[in-house]
PDB file of N, CA and C in Angstrom:
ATOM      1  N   UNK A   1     166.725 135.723 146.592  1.00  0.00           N
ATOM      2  CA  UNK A   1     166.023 135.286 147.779  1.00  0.00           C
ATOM      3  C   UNK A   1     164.524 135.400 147.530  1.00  0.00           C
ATOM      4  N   UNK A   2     163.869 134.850 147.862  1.00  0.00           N
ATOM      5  CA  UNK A   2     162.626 134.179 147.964  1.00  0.00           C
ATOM      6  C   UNK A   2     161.366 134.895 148.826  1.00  0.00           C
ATOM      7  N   UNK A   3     160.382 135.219 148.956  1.00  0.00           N
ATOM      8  CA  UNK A   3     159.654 135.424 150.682  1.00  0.00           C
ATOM      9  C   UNK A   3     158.601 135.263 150.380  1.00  0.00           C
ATOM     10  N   UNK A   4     157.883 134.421 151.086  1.00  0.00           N
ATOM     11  CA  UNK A   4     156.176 133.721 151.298  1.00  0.00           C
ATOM     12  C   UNK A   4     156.306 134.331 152.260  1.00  0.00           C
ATOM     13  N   UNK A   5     154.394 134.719 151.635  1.00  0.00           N
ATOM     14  CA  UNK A   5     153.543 135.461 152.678  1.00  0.00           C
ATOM     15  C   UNK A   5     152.318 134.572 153.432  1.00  0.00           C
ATOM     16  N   UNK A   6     152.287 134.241 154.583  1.00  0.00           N
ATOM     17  CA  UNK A   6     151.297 133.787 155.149  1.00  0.00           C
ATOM     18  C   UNK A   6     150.066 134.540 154.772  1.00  0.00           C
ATOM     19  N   UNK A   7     148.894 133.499 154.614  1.00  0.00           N
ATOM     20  CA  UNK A   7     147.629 134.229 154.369  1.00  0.00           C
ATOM     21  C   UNK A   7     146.516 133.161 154.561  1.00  0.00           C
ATOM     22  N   UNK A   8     145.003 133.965 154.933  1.00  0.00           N
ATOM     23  CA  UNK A   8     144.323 132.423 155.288  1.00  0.00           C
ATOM     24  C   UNK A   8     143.349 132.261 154.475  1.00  0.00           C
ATOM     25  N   UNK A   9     142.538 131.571 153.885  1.00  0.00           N
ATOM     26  CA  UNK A   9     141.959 131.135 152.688  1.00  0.00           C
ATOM     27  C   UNK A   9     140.370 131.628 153.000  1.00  0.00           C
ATOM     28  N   UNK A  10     139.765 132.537 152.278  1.00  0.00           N
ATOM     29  CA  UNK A  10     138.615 132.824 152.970  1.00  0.00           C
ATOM     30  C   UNK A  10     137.864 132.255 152.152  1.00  0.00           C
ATOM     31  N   UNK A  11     137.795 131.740 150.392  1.00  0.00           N
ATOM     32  CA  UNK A  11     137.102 130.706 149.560  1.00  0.00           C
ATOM     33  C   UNK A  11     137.856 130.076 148.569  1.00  0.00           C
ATOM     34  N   UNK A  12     137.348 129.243 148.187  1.00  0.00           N
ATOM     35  CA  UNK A  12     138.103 128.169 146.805  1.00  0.00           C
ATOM     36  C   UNK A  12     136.723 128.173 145.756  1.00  0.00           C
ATOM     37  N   UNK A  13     137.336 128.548 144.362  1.00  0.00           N
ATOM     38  CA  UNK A  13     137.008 128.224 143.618  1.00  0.00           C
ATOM     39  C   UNK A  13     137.262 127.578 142.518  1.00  0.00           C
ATOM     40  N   UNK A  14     136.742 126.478 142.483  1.00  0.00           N
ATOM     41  CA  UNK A  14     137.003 125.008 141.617  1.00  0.00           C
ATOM     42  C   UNK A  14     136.463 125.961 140.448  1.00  0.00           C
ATOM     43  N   UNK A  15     137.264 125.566 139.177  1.00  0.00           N
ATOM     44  CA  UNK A  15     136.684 126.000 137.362  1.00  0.00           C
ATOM     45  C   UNK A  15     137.665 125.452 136.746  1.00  0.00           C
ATOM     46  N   UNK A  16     137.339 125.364 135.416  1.00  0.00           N
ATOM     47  CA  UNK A  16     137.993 125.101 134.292  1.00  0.00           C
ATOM     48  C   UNK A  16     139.453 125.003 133.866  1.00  0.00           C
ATOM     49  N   UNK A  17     139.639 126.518 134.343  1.00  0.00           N
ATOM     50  CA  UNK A  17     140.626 126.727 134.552  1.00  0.00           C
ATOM     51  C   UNK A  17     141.719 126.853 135.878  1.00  0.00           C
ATOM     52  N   UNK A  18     141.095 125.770 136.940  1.00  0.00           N
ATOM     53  CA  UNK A  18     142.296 125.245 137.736  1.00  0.00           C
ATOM     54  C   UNK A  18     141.392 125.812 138.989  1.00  0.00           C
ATOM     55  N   UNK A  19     142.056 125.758 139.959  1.00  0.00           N
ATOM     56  CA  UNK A  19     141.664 125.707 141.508  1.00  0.00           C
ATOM     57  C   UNK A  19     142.754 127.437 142.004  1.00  0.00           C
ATOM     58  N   UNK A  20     141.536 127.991 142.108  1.00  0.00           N
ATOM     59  CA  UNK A  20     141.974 129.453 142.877  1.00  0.00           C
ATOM     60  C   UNK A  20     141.520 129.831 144.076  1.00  0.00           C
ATOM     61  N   UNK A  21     141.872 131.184 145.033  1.00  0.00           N
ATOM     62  CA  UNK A  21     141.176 131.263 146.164  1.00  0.00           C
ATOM     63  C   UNK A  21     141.304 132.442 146.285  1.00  0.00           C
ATOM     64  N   UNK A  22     140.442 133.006 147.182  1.00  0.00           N
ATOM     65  CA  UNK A  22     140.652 134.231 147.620  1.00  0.00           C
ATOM     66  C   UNK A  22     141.589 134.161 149.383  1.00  0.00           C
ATOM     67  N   UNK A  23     142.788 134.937 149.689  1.00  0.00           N
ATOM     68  CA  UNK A  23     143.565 134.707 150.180  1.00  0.00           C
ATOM     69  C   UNK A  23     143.559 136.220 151.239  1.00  0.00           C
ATOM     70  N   UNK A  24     143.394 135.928 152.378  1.00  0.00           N
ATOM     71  CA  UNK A  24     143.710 137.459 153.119  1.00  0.00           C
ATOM     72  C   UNK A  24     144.647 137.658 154.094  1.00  0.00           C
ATOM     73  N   UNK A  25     145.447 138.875 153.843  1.00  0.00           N
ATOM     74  CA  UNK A  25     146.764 138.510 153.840  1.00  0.00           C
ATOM     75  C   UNK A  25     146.240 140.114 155.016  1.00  0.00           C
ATOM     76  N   UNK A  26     146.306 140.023 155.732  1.00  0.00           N
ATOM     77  CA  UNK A  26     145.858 140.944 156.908  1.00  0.00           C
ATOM     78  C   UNK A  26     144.862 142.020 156.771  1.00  0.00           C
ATOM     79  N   UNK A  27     143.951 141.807 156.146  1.00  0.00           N
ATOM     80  CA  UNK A  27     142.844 142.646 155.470  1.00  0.00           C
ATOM     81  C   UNK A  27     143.278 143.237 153.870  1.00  0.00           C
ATOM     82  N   UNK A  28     144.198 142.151 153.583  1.00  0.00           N
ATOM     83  CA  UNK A  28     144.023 142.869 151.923  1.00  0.00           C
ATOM     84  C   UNK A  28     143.767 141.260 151.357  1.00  0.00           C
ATOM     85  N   UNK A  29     142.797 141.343 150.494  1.00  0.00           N
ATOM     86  CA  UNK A  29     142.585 140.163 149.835  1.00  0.00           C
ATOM     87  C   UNK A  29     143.185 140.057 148.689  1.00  0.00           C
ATOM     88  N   UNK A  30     143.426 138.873 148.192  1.00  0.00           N
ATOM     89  CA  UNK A  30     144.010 138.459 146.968  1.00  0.00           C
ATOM     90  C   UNK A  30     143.681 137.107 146.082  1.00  0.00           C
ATOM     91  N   UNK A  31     143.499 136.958 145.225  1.00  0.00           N
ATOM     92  CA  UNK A  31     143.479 135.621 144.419  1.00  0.00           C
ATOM     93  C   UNK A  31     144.381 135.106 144.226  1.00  0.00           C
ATOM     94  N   UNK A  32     144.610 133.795 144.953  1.00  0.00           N
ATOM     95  CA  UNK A  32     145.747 133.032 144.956  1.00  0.00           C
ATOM     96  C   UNK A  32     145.288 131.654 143.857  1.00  0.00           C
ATOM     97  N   UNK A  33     146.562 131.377 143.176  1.00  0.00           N
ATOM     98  CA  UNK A  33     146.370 130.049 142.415  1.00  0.00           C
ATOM     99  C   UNK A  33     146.636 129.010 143.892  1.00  0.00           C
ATOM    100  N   UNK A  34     145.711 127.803 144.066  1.00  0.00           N
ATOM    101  CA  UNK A  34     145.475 126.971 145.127  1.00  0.00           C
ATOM    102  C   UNK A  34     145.943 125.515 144.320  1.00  0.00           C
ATOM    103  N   UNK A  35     146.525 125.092 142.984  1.00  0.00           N
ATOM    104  CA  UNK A  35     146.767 124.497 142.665  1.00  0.00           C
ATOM    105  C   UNK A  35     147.689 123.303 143.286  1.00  0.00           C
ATOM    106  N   UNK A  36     148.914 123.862 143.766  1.00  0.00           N
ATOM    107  CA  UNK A  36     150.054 123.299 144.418  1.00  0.00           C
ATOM    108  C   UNK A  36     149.330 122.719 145.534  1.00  0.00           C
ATOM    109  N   UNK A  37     148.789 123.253 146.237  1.00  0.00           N
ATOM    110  CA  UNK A  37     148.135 122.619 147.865  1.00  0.00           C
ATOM    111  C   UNK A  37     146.677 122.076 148.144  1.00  0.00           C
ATOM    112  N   UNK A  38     146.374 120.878 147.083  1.00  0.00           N
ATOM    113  CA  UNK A  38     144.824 120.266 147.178  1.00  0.00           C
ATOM    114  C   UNK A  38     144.446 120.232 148.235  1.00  0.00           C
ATOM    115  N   UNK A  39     145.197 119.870 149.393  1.00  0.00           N
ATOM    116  CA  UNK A  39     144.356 119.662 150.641  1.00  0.00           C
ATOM    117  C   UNK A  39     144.149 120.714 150.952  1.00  0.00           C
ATOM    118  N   UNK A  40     144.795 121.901 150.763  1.00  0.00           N
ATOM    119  CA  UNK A  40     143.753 123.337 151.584  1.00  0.00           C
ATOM    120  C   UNK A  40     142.245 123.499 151.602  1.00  0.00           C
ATOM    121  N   UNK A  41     141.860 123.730 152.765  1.00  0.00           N
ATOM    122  CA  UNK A  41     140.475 124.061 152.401  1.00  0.00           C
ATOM    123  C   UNK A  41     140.145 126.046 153.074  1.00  0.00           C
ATOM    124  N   UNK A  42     138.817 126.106 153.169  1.00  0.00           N
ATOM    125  CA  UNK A  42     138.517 127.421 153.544  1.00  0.00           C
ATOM    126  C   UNK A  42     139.338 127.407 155.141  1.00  0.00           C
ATOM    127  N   UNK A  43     139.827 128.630 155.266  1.00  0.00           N
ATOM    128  CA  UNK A  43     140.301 128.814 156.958  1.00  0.00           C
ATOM    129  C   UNK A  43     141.528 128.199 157.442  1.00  0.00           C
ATOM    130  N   UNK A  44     141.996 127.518 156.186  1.00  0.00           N
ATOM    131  CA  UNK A  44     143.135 127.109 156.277  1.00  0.00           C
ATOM    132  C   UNK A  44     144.686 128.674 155.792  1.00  0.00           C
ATOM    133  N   UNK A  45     146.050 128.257 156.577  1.00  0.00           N
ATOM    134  CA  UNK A  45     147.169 129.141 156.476  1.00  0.00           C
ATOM    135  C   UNK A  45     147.992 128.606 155.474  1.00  0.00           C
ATOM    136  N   UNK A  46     148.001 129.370 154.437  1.00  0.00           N
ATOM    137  CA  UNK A  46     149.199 129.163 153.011  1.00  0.00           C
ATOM    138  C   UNK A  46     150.018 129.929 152.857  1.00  0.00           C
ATOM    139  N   UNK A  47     151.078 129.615 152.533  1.00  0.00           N
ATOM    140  CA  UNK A  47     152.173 130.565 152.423  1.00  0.00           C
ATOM    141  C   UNK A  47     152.440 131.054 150.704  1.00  0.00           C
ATOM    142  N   UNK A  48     152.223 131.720 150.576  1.00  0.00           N
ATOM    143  CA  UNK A  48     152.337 132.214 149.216  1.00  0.00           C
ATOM    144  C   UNK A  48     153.292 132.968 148.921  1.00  0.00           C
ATOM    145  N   UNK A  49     153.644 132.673 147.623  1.00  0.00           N
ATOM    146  CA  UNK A  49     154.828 133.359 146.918  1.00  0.00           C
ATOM    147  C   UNK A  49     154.003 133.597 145.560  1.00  0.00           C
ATOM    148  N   UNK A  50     154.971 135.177 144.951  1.00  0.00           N
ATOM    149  CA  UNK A  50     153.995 135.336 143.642  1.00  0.00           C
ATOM    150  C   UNK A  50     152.710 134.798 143.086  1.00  0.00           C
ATOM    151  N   UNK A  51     151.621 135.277 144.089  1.00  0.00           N
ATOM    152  CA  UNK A  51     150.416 134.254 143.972  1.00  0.00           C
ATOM    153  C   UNK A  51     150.088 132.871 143.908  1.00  0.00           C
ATOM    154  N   UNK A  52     151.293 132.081 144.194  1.00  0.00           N
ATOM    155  CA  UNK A  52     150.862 130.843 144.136  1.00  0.00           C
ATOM    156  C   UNK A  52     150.821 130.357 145.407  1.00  0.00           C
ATOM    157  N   UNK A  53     150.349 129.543 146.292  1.00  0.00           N
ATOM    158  CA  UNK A  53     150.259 129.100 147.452  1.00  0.00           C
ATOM    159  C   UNK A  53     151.125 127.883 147.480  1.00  0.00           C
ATOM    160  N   UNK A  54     152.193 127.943 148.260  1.00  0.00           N
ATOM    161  CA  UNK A  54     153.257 126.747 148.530  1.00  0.00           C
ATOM    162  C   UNK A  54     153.031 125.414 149.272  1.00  0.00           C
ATOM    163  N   UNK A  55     152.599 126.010 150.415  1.00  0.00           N
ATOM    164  CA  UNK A  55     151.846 124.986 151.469  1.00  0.00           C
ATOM    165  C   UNK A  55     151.441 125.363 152.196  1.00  0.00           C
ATOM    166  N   UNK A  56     150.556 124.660 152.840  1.00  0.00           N
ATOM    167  CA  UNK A  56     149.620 124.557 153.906  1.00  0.00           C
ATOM    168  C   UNK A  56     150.238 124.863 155.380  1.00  0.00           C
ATOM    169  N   UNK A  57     150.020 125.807 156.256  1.00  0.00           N
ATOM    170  CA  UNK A  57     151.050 125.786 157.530  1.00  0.00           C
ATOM    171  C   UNK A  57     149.345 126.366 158.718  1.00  0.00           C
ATOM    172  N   UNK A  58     150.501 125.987 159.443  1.00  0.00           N
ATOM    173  CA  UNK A  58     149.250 125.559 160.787  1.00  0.00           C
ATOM    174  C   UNK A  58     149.597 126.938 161.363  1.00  0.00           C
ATOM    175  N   UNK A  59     147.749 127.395 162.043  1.00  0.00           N
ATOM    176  CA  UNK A  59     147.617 129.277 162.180  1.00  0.00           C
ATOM    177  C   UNK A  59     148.657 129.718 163.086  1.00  0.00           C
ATOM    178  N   UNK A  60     149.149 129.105 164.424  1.00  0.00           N
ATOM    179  CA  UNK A  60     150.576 129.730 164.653  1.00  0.00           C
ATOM    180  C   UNK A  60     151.637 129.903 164.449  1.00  0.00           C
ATOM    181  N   UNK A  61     151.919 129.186 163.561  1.00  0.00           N
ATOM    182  CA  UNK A  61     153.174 129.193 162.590  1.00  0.00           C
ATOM    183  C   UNK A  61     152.990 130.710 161.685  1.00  0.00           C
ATOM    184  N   UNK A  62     151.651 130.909 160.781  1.00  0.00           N
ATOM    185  CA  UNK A  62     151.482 131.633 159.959  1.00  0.00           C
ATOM    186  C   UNK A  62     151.715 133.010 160.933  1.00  0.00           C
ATOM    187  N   UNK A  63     150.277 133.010 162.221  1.00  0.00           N
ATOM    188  CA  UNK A  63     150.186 134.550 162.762  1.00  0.00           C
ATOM    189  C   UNK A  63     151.741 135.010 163.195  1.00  0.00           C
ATOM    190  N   UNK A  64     152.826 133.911 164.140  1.00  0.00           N
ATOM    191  CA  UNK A  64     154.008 134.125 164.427  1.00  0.00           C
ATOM    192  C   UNK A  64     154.840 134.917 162.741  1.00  0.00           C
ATOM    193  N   UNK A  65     154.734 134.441 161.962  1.00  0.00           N
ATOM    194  CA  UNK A  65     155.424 135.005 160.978  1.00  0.00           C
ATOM    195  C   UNK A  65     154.582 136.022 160.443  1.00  0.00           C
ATOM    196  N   UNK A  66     153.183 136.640 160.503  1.00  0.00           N
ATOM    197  CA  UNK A  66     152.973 137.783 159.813  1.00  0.00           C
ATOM    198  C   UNK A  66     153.483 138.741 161.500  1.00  0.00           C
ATOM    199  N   UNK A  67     153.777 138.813 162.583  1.00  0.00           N
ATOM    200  CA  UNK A  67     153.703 139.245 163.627  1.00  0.00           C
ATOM    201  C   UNK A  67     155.737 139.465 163.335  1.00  0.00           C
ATOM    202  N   UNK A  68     156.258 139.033 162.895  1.00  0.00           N
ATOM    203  CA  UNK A  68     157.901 138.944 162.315  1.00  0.00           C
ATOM    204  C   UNK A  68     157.786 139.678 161.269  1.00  0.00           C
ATOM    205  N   UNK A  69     156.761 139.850 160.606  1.00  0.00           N
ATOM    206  CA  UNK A  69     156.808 141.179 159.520  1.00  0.00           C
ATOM    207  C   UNK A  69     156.521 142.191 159.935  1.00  0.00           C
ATOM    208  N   UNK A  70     155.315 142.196 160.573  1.00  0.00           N
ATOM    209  CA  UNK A  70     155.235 143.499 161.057  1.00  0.00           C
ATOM    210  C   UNK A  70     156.436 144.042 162.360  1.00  0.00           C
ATOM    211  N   UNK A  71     156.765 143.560 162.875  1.00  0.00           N
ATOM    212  CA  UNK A  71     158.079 143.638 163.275  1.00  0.00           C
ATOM    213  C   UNK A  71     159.583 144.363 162.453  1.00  0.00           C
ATOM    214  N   UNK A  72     159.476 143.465 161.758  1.00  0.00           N
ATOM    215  CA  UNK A  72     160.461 143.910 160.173  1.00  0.00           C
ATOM    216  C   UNK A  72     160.590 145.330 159.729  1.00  0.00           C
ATOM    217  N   UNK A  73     158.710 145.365 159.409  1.00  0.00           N
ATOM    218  CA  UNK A  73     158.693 146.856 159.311  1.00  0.00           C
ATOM    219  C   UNK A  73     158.444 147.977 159.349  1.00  0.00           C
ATOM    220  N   UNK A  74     158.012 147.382 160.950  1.00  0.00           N
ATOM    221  CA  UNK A  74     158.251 149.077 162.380  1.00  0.00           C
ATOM    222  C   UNK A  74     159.671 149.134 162.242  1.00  0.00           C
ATOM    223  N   UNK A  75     160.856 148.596 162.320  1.00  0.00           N
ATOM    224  CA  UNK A  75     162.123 148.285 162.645  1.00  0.00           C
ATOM    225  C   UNK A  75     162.545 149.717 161.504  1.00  0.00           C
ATOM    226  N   UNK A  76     161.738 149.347 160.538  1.00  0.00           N
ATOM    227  CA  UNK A  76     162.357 149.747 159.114  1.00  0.00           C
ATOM    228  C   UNK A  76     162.153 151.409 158.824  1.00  0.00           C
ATOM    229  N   UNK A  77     160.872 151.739 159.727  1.00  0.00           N
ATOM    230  CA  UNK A  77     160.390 152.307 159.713  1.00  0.00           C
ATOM    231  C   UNK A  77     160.671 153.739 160.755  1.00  0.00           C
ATOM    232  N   UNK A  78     161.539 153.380 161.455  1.00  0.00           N
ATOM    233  CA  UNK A  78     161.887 154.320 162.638  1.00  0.00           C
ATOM    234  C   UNK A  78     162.404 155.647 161.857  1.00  0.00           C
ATOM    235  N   UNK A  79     161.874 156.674 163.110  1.00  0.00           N
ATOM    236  CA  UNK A  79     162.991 157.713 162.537  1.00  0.00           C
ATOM    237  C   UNK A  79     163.936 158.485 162.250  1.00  0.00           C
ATOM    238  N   UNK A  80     164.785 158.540 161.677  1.00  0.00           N
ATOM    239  CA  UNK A  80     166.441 158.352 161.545  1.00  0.00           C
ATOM    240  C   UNK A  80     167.020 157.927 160.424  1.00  0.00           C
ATOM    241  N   UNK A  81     165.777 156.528 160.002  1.00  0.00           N
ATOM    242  CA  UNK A  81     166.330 155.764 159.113  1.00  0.00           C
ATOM    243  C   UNK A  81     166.822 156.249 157.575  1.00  0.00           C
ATOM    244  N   UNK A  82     167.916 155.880 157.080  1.00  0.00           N
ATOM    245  CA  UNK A  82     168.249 156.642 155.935  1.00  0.00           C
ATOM    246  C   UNK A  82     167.528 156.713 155.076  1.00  0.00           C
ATOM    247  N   UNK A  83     166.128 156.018 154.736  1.00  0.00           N
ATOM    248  CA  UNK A  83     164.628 156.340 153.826  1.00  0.00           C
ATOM    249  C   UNK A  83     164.213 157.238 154.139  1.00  0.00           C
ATOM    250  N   UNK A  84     164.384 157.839 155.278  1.00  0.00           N
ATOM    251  CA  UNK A  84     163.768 158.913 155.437  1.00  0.00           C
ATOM    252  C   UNK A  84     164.065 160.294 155.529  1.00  0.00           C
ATOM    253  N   UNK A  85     165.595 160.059 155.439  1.00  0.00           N
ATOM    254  CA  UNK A  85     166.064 161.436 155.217  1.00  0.00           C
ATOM    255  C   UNK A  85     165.796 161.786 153.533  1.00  0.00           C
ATOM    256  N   UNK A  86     165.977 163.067 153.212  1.00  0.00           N
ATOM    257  CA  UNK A  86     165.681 164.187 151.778  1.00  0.00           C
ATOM    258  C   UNK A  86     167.098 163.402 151.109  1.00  0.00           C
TER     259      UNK A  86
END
């Protein structure tokens, strides 16, 4: 199984070696390869998998699904849960 992470594009940098971005994925930034999705621009929502950006998705689509993670894992997180027992 698979899981893209929504994230929103805070720059693109065009070089030599291909089209990258810096990607912030709820205050952690990352360099994403921007290759796959030419039309992204800055401020735009990508869904990324293993650093690569898949496609382009529109900001309520993205915030609804980082708002389903964090969801995920308060859920995961309770206490009781068998991670957390010794």
């Amino acid at each position: 199984m698979c899981l893209a992470i929504p994230g929103k594009i805070v720059s693109i940098d065009h070089s030599r070696e291909g089209v990258t971005g810096t990607v912030d994925f709820a205050g952690t930034r990352k360099t994403v390869n921007l290759e796959w999705v030419p039309e992204a621009n800055v401020g735009d929502y990508v869904m990324v998998h293993v650093g690569f950006a898949l496609s382009v998705v529109d900001e309520q689509e993205a915030l609804e699904t980082l708002e389903l993670l964090r969801h995920m894992e308060s859920v995961g997180s309770e206490p009781g849960d068998p991670e957390d027992t010794p």
